[in-house]
Protein backbone atom coordinates (compact mmCIF):
# COMPACT_ATOMS: atom_id res chain seq x y z
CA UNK A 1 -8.59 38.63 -68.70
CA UNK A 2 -12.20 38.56 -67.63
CA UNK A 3 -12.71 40.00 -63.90
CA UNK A 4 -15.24 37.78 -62.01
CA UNK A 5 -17.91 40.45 -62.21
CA UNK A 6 -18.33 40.18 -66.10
CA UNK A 7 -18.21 36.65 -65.38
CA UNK A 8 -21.09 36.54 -63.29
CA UNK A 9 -23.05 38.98 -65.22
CA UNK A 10 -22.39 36.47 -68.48
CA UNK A 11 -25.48 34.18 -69.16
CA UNK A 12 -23.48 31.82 -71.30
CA UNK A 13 -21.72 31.01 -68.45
CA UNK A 14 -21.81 28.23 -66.24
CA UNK A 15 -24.86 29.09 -64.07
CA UNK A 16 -23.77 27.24 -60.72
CA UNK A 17 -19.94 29.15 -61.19
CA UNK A 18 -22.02 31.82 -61.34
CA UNK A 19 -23.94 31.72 -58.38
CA UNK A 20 -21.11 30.72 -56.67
CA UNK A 21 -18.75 33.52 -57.48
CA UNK A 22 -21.37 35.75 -57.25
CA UNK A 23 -21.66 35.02 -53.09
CA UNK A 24 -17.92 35.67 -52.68
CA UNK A 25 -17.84 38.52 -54.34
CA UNK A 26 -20.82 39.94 -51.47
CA UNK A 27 -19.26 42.75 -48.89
CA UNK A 28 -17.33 40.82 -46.19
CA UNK A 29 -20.08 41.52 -43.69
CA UNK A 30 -22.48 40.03 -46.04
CA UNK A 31 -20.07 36.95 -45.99
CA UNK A 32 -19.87 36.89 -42.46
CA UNK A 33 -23.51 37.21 -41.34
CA UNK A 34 -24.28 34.45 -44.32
CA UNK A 35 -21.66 32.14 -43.71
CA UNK A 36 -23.79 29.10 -42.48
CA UNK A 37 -25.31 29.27 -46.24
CA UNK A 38 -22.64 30.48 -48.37
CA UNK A 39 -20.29 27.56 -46.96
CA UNK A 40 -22.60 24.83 -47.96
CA UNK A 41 -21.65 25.42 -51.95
CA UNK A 42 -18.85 24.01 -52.85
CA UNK A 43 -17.02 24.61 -56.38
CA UNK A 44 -14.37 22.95 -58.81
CA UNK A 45 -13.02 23.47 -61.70
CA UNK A 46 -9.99 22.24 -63.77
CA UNK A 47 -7.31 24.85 -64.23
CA UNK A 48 -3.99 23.82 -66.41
CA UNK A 49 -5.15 20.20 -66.53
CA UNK A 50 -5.63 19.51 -62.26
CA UNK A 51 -8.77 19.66 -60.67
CA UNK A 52 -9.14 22.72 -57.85
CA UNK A 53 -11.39 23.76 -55.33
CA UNK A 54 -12.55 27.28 -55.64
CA UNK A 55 -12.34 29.19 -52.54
CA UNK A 56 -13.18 32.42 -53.89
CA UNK A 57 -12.50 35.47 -56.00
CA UNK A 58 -11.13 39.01 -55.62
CA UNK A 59 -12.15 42.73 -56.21
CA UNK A 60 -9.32 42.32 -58.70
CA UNK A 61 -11.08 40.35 -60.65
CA UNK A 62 -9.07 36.94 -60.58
CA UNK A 63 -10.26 33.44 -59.29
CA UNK A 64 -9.04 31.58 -56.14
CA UNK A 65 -8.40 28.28 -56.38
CA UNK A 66 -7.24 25.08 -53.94
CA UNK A 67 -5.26 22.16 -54.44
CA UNK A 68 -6.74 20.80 -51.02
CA UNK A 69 -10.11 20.01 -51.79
CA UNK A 70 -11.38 20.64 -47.80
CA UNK A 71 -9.85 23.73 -48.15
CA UNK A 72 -12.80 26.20 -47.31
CA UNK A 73 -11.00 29.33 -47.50
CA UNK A 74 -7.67 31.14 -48.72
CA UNK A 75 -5.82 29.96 -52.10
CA UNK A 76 -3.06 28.06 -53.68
CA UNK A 77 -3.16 30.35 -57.20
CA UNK A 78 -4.99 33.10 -58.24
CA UNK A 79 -6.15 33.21 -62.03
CA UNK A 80 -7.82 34.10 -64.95
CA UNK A 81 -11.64 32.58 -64.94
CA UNK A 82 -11.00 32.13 -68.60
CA UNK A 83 -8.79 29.72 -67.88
CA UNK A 84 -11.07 27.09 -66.03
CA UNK A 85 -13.41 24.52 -67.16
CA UNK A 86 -15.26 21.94 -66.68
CA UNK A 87 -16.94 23.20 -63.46
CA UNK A 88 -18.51 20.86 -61.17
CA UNK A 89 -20.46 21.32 -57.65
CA UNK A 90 -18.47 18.31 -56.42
């Protein structure tokens, strides 16, 4: 498994995942004070053949992801971020 931090310090990797990983994963006051901007970016991927919304990512390492695709926060799975592709800003 990759945890979301080596993800987001890989270049090869998709640079909008990335950057969007990379402002969930700031301290929760961080999130909160920043929430007007951070909301605004939305992310997808395909996981297992579906398309999700990514809502996020954990200290654990592991990706969030949404089968609603308004769904701004919380999850539906949590997974490996090796095991997404194809990600898109809409």
């Amino acid at each position: 498994m990759t945890h979301i931090d080596n993800f987001i310090d890989d270049y090869e990797q998709d640079k909008y995942a990335r950057w969007f990983f990379m402002l969930h994963r700031l301290p929760a006051f961080m999130q909160a004070d920043f929430s007007g901007w951070i909301l605004q970016y939305r992310l997808f991927c395909n996981y297992k053949g579906k398309k999700y919304r990514c809502t996020g990512a954990s200290r654990l390492g592991d990706a969030w992801l949404a089968k609603d695709f308004k769904r701004e926060v919380g999850y539906d799975l949590r997974v490996d971020v090796d095991e997404c592709s194809n990600w898109k800003s809409s």
